[in-house]
PDB file of N, CA and C in Angstrom:
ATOM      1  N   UNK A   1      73.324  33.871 104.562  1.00  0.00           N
ATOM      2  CA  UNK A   1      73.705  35.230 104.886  1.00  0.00           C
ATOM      3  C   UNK A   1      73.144  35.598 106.247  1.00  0.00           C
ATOM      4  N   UNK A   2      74.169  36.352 107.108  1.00  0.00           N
ATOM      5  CA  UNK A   2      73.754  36.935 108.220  1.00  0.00           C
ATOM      6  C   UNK A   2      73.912  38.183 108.412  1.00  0.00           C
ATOM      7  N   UNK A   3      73.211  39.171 109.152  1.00  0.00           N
ATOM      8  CA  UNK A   3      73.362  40.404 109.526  1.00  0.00           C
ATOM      9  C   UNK A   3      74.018  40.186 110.616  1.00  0.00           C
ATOM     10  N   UNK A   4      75.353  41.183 110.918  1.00  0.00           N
ATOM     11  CA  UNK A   4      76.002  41.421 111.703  1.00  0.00           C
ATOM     12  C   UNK A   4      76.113  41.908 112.665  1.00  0.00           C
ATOM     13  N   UNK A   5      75.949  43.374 111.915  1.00  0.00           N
ATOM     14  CA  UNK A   5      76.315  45.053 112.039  1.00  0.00           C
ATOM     15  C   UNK A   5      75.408  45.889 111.470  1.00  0.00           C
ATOM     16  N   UNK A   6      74.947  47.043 112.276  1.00  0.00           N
ATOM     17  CA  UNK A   6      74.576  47.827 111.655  1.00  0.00           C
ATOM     18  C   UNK A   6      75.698  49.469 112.100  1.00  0.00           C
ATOM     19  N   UNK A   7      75.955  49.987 110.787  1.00  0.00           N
ATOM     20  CA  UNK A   7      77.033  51.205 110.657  1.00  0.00           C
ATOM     21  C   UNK A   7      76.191  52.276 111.515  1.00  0.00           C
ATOM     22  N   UNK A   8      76.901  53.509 112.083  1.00  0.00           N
ATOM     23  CA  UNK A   8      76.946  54.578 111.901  1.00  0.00           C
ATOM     24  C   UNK A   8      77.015  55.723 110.246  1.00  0.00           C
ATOM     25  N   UNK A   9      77.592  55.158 109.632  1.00  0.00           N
ATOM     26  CA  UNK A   9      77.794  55.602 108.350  1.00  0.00           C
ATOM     27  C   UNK A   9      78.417  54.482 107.539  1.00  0.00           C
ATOM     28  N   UNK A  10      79.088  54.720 105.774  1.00  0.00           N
ATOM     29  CA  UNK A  10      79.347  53.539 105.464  1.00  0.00           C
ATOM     30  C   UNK A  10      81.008  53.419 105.696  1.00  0.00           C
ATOM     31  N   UNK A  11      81.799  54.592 105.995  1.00  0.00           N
ATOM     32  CA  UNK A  11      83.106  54.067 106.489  1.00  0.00           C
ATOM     33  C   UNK A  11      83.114  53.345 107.715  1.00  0.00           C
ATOM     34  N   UNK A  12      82.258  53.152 108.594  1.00  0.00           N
ATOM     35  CA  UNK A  12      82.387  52.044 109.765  1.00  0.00           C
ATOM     36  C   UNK A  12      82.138  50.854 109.392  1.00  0.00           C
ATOM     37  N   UNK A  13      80.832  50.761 108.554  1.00  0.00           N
ATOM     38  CA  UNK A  13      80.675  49.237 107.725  1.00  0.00           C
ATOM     39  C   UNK A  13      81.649  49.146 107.159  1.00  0.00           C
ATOM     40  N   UNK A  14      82.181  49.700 106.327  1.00  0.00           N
ATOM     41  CA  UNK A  14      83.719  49.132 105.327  1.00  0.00           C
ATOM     42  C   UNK A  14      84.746  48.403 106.370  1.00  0.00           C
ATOM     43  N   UNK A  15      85.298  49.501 107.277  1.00  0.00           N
ATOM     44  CA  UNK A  15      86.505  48.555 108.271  1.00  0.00           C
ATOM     45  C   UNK A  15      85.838  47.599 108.525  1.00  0.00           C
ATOM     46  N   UNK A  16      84.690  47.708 109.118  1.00  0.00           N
ATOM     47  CA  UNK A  16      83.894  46.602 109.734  1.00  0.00           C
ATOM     48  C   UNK A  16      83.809  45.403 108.713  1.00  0.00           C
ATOM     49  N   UNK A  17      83.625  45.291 107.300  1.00  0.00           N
ATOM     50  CA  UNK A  17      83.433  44.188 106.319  1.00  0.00           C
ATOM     51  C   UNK A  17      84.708  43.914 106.455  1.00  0.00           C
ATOM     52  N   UNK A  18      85.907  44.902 106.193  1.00  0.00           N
ATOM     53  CA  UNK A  18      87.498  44.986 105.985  1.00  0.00           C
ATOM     54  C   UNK A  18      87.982  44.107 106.752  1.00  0.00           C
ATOM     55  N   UNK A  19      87.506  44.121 108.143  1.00  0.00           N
ATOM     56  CA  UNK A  19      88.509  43.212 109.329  1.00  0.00           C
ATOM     57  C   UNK A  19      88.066  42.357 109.764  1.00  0.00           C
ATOM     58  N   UNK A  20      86.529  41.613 108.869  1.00  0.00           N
ATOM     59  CA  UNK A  20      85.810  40.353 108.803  1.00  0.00           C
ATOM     60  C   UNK A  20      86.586  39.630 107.920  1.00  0.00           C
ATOM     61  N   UNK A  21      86.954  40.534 106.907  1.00  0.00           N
ATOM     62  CA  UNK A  21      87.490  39.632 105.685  1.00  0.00           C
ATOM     63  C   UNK A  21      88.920  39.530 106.331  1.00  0.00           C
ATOM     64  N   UNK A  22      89.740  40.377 106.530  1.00  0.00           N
ATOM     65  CA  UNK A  22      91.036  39.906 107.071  1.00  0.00           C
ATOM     66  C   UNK A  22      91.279  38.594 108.113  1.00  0.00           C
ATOM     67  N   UNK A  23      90.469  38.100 109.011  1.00  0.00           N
ATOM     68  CA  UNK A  23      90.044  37.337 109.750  1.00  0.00           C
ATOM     69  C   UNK A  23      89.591  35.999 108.908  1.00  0.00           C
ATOM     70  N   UNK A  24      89.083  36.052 107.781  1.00  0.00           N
ATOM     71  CA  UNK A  24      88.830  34.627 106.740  1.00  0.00           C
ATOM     72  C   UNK A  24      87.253  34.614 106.518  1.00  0.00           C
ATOM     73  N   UNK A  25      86.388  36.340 107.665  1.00  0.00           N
ATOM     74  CA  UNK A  25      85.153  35.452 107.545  1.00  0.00           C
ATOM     75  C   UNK A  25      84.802  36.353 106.344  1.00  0.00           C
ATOM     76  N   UNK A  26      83.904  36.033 105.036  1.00  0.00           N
ATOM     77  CA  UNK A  26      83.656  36.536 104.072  1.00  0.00           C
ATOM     78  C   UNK A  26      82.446  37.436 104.378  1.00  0.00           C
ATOM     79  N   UNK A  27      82.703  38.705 103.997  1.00  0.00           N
ATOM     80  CA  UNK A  27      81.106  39.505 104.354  1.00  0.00           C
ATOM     81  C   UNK A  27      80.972  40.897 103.119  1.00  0.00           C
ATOM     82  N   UNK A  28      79.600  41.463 103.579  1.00  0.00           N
ATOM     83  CA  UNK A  28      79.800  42.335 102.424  1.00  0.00           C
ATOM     84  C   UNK A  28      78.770  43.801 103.175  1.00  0.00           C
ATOM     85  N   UNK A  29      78.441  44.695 102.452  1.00  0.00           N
ATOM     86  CA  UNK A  29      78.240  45.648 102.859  1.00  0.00           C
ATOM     87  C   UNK A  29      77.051  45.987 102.115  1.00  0.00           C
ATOM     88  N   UNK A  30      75.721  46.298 102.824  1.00  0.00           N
ATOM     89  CA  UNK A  30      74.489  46.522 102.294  1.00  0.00           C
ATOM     90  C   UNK A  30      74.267  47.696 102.857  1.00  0.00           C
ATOM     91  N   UNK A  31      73.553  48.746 101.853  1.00  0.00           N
ATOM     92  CA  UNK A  31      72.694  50.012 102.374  1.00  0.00           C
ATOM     93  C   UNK A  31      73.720  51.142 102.223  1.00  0.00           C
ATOM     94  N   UNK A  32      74.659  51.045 101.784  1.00  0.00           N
ATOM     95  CA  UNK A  32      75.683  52.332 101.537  1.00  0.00           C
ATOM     96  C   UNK A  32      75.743  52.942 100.914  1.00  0.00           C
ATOM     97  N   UNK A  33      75.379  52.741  99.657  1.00  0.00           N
ATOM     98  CA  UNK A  33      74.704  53.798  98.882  1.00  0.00           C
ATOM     99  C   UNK A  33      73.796  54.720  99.112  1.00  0.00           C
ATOM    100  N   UNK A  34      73.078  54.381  99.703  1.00  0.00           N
ATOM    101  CA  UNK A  34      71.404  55.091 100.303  1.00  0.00           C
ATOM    102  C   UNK A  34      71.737  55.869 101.104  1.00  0.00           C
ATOM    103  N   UNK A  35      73.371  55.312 101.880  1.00  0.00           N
ATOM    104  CA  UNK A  35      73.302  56.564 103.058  1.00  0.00           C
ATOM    105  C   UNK A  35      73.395  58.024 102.604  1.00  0.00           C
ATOM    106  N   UNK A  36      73.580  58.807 101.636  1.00  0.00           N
ATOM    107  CA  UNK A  36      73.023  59.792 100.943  1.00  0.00           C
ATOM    108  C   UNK A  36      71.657  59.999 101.268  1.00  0.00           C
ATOM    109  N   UNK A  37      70.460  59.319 101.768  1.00  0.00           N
ATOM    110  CA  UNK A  37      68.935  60.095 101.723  1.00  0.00           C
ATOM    111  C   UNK A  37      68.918  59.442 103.125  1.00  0.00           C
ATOM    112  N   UNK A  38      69.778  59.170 104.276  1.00  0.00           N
ATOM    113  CA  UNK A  38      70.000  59.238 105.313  1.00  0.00           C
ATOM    114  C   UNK A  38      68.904  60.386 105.644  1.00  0.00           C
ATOM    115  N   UNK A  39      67.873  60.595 106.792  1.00  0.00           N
ATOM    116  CA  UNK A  39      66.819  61.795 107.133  1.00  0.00           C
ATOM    117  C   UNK A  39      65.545  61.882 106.286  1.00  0.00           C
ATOM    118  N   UNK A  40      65.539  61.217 105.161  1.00  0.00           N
ATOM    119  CA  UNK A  40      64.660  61.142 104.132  1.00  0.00           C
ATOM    120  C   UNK A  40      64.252  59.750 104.300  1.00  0.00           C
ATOM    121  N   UNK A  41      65.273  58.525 104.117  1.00  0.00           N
ATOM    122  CA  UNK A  41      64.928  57.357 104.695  1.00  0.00           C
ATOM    123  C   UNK A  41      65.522  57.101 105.571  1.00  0.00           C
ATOM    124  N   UNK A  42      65.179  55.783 106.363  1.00  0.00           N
ATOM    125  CA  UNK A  42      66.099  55.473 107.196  1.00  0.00           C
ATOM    126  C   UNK A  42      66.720  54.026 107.383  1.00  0.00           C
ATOM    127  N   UNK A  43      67.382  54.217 106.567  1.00  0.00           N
ATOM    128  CA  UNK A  43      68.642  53.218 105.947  1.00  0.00           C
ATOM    129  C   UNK A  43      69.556  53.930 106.574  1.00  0.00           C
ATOM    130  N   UNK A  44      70.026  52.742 107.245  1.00  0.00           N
ATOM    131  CA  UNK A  44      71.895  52.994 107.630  1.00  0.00           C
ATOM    132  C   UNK A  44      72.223  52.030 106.806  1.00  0.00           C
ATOM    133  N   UNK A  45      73.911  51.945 106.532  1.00  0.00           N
ATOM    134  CA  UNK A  45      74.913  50.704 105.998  1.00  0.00           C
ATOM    135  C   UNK A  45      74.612  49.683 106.401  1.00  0.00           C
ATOM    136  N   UNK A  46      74.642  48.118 106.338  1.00  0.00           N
ATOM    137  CA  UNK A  46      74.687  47.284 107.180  1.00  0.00           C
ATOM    138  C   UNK A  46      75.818  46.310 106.587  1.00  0.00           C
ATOM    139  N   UNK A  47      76.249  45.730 107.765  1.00  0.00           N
ATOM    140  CA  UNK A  47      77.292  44.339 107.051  1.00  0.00           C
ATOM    141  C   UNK A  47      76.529  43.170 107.230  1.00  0.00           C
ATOM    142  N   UNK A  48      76.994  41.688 106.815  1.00  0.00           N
ATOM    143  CA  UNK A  48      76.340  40.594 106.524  1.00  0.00           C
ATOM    144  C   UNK A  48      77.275  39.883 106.585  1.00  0.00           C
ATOM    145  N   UNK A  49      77.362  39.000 107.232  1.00  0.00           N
ATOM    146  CA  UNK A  49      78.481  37.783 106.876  1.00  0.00           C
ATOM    147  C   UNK A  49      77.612  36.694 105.491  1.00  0.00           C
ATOM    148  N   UNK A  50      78.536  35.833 104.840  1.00  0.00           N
ATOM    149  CA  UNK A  50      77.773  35.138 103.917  1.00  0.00           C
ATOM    150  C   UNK A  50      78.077  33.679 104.175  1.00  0.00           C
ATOM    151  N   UNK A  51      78.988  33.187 105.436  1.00  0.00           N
ATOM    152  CA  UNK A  51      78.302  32.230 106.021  1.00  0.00           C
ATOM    153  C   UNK A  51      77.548  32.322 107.391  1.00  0.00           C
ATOM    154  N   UNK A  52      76.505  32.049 107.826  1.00  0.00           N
ATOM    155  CA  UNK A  52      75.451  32.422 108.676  1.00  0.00           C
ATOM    156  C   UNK A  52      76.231  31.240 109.821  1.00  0.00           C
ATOM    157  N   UNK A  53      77.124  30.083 109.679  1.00  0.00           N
ATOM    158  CA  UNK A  53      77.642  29.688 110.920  1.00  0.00           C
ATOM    159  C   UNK A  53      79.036  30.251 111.365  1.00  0.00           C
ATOM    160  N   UNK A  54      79.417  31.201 110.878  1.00  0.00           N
ATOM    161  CA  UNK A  54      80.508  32.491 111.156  1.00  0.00           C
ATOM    162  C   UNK A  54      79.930  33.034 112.324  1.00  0.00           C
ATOM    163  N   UNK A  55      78.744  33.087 112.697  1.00  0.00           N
ATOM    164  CA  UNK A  55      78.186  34.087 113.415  1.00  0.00           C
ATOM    165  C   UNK A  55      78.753  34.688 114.955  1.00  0.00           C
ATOM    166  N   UNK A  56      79.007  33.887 115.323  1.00  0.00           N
ATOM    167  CA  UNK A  56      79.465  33.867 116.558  1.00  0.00           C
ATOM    168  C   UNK A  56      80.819  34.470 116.857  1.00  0.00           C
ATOM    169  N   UNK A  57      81.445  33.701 115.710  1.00  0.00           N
ATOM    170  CA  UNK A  57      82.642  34.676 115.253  1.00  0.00           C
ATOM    171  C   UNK A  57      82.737  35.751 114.966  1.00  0.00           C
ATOM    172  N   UNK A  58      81.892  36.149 114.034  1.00  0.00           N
ATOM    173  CA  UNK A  58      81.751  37.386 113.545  1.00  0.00           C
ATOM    174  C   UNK A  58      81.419  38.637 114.689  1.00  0.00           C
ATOM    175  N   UNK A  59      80.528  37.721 115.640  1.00  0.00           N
ATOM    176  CA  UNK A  59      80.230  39.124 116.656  1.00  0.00           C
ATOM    177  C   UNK A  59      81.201  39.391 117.517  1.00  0.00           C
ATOM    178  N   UNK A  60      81.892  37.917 117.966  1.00  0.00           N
ATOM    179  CA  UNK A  60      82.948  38.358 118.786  1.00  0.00           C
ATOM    180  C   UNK A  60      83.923  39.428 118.393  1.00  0.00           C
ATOM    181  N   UNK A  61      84.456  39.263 117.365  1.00  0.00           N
ATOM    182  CA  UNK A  61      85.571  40.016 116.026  1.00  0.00           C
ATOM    183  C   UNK A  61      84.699  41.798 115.930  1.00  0.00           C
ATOM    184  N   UNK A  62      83.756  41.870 115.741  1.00  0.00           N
ATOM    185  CA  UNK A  62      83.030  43.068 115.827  1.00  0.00           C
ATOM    186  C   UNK A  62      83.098  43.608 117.544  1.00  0.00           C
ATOM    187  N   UNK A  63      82.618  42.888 118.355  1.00  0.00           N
ATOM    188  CA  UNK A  63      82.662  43.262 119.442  1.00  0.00           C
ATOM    189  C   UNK A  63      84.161  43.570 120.118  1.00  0.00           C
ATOM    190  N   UNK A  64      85.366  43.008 119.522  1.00  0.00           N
ATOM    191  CA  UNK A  64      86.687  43.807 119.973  1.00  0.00           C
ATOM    192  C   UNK A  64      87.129  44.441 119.247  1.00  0.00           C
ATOM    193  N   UNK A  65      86.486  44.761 117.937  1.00  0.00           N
ATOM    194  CA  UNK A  65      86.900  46.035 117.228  1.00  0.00           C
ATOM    195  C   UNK A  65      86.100  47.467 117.390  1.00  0.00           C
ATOM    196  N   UNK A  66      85.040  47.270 117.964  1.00  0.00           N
ATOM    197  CA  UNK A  66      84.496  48.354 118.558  1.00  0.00           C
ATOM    198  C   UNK A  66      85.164  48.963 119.448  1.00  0.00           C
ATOM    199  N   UNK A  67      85.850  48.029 120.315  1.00  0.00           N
ATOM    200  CA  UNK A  67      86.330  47.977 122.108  1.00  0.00           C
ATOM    201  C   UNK A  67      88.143  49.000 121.721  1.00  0.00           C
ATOM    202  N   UNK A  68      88.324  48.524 120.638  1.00  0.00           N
ATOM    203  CA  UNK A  68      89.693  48.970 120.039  1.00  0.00           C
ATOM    204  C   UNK A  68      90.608  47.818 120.459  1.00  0.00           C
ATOM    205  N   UNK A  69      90.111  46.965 120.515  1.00  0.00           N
ATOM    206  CA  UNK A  69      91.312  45.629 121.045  1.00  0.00           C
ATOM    207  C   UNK A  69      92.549  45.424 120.049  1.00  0.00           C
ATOM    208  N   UNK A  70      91.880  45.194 118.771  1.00  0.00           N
ATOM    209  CA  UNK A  70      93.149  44.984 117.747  1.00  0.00           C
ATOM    210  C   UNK A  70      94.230  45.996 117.580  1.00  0.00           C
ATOM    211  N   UNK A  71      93.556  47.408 117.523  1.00  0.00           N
ATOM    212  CA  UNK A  71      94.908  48.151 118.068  1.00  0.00           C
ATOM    213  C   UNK A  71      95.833  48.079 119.153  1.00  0.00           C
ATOM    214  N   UNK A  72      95.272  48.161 120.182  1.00  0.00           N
ATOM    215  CA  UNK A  72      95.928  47.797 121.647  1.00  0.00           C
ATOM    216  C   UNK A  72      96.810  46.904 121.652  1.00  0.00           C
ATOM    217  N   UNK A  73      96.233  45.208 120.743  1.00  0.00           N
ATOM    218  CA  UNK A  73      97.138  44.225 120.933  1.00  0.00           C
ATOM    219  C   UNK A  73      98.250  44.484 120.202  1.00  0.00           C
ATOM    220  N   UNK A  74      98.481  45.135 119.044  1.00  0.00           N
ATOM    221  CA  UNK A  74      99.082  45.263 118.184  1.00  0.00           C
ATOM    222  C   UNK A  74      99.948  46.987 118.381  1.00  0.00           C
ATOM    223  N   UNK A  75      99.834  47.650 119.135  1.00  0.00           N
ATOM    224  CA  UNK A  75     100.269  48.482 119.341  1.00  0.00           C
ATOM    225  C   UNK A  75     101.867  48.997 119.160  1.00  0.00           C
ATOM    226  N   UNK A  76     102.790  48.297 119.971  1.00  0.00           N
ATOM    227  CA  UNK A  76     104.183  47.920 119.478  1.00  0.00           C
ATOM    228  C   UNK A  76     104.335  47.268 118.453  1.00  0.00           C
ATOM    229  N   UNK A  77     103.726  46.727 117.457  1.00  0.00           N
ATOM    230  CA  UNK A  77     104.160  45.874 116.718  1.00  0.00           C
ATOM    231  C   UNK A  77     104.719  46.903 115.149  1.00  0.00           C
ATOM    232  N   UNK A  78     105.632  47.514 115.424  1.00  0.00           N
ATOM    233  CA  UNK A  78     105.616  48.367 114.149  1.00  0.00           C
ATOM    234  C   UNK A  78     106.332  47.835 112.987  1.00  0.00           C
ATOM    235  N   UNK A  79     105.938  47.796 111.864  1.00  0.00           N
ATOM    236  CA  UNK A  79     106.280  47.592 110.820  1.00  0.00           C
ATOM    237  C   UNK A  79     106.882  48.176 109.912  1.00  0.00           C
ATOM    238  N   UNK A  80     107.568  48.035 108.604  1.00  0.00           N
ATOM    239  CA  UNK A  80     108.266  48.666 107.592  1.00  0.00           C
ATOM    240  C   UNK A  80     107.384  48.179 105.929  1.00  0.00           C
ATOM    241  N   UNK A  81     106.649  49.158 105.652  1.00  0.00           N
ATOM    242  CA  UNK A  81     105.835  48.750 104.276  1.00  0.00           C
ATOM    243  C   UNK A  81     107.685  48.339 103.578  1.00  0.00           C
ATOM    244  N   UNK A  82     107.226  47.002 102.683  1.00  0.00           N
ATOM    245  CA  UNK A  82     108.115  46.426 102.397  1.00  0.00           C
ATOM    246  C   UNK A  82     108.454  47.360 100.350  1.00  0.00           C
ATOM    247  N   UNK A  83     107.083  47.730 100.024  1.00  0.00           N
ATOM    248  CA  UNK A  83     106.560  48.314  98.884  1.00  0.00           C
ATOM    249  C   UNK A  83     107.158  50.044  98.653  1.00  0.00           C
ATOM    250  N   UNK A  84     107.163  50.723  99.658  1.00  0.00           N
ATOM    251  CA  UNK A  84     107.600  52.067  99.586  1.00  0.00           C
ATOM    252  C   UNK A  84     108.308  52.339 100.695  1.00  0.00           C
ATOM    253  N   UNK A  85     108.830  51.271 101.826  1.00  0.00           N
ATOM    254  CA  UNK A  85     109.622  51.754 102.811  1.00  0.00           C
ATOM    255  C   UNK A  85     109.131  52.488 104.520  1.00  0.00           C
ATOM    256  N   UNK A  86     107.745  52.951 104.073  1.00  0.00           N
ATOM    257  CA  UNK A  86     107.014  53.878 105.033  1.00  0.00           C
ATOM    258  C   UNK A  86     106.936  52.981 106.204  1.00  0.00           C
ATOM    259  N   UNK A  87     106.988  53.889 107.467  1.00  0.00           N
ATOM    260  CA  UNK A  87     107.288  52.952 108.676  1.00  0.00           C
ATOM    261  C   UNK A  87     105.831  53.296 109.080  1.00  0.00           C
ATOM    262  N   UNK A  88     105.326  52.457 109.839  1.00  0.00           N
ATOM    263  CA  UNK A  88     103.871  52.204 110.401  1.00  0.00           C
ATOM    264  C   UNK A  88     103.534  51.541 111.395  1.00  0.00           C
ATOM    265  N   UNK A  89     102.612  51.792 112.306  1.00  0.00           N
ATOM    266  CA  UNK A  89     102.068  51.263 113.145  1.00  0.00           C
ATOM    267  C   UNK A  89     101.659  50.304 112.888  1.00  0.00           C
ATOM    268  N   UNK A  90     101.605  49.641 114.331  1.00  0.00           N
ATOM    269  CA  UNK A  90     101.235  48.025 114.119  1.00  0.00           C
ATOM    270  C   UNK A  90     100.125  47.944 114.156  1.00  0.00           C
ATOM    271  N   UNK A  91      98.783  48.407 114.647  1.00  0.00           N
ATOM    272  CA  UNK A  91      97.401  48.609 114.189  1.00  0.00           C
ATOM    273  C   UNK A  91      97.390  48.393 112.542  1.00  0.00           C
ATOM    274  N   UNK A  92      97.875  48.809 112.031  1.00  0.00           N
ATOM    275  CA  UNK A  92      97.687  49.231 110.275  1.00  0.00           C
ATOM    276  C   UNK A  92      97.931  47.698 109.500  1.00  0.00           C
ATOM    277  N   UNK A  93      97.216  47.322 108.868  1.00  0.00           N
ATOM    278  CA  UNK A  93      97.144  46.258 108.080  1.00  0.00           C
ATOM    279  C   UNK A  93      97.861  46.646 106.611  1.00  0.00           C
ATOM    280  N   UNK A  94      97.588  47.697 106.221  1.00  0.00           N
ATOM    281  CA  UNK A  94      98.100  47.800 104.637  1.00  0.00           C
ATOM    282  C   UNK A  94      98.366  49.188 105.431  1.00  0.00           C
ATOM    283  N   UNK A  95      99.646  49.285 104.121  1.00  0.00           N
ATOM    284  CA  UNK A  95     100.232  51.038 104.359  1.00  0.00           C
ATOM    285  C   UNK A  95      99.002  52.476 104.030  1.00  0.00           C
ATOM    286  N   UNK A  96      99.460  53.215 104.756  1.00  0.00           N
ATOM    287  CA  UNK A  96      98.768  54.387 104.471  1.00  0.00           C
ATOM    288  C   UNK A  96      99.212  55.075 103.144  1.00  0.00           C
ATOM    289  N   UNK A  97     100.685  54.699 102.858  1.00  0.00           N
ATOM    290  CA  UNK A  97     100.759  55.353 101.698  1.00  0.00           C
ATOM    291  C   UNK A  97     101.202  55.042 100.418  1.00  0.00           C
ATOM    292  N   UNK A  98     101.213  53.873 100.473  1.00  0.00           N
ATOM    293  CA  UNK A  98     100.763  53.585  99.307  1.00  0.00           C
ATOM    294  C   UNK A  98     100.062  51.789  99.071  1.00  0.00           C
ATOM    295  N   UNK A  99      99.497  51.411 100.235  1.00  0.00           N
ATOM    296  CA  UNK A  99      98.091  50.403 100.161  1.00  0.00           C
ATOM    297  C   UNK A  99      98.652  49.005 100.037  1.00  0.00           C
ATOM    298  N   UNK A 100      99.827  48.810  99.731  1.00  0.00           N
ATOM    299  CA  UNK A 100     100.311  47.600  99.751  1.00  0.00           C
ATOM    300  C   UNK A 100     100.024  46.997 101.059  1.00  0.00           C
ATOM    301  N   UNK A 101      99.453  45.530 101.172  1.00  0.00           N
ATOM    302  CA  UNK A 101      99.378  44.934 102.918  1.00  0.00           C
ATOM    303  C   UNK A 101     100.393  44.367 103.414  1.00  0.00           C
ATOM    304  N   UNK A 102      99.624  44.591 104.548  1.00  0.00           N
ATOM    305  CA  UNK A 102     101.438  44.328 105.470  1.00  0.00           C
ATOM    306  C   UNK A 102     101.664  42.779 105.485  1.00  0.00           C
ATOM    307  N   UNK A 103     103.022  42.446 105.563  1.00  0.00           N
ATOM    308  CA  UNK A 103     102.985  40.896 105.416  1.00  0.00           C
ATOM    309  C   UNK A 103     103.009  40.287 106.620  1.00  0.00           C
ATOM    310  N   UNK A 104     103.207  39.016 106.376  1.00  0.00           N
ATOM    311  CA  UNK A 104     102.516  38.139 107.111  1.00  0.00           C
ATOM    312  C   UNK A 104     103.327  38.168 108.003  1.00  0.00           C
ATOM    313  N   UNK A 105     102.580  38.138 109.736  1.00  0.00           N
ATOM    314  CA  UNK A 105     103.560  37.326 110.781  1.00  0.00           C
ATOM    315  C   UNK A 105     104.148  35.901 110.853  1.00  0.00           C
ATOM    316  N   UNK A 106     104.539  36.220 111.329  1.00  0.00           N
ATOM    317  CA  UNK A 106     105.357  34.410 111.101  1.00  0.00           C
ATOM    318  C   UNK A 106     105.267  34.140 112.931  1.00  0.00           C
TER     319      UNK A 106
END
């Protein structure tokens, strides 16, 4: 196991675990619960990859999702949720409305 990331809160760790795992690298999310006594302690969220030779990967992949790269690249790429029809941006991995993921590029 490696530390990654450390969150702002735990919805930044989540995308952040979210678009490790979309990518193949397996990770998970520590300290998110606690962020509730956030000022009392000081625990933020953290992510972890759970193979420790991911690493490199992992920061790069963090470091252009901070930057907003994956949106940018993906910007035109708009899609049709195949599940409810809803049209979506190409940033968006699964629909907004109703969660089905988007399929695969070819």
């Amino acid at each position: 196991m490696k530390h990654v990331f450390t969150a702002k809160h735990p919805t930044e760790a989540h995308l952040i675990r979210g678009m490790l795992e979309a990518e193949g690298i397996r990770a998970e999310v520590r300290g998110d619960q606690l962020y509730g006594a956030f000022g009392e302690l000081p625990v933020l969220p953290t992510v972890w990859i759970l193979d420790a030779s991911a690493d490199a990967e992992a920061q790069r992949l963090v470091g252009e999702f901070l930057r907003g790269t994956p949106a940018w690249r993906h910007r035109h790429e708009r899609w049709t949720c195949a599940q409810c029809g809803e049209a979506l941006e190409g940033q968006f991995t699964d629909c907004w409305n109703c969660g089905a993921a988007r399929p695969a590029i070819a």
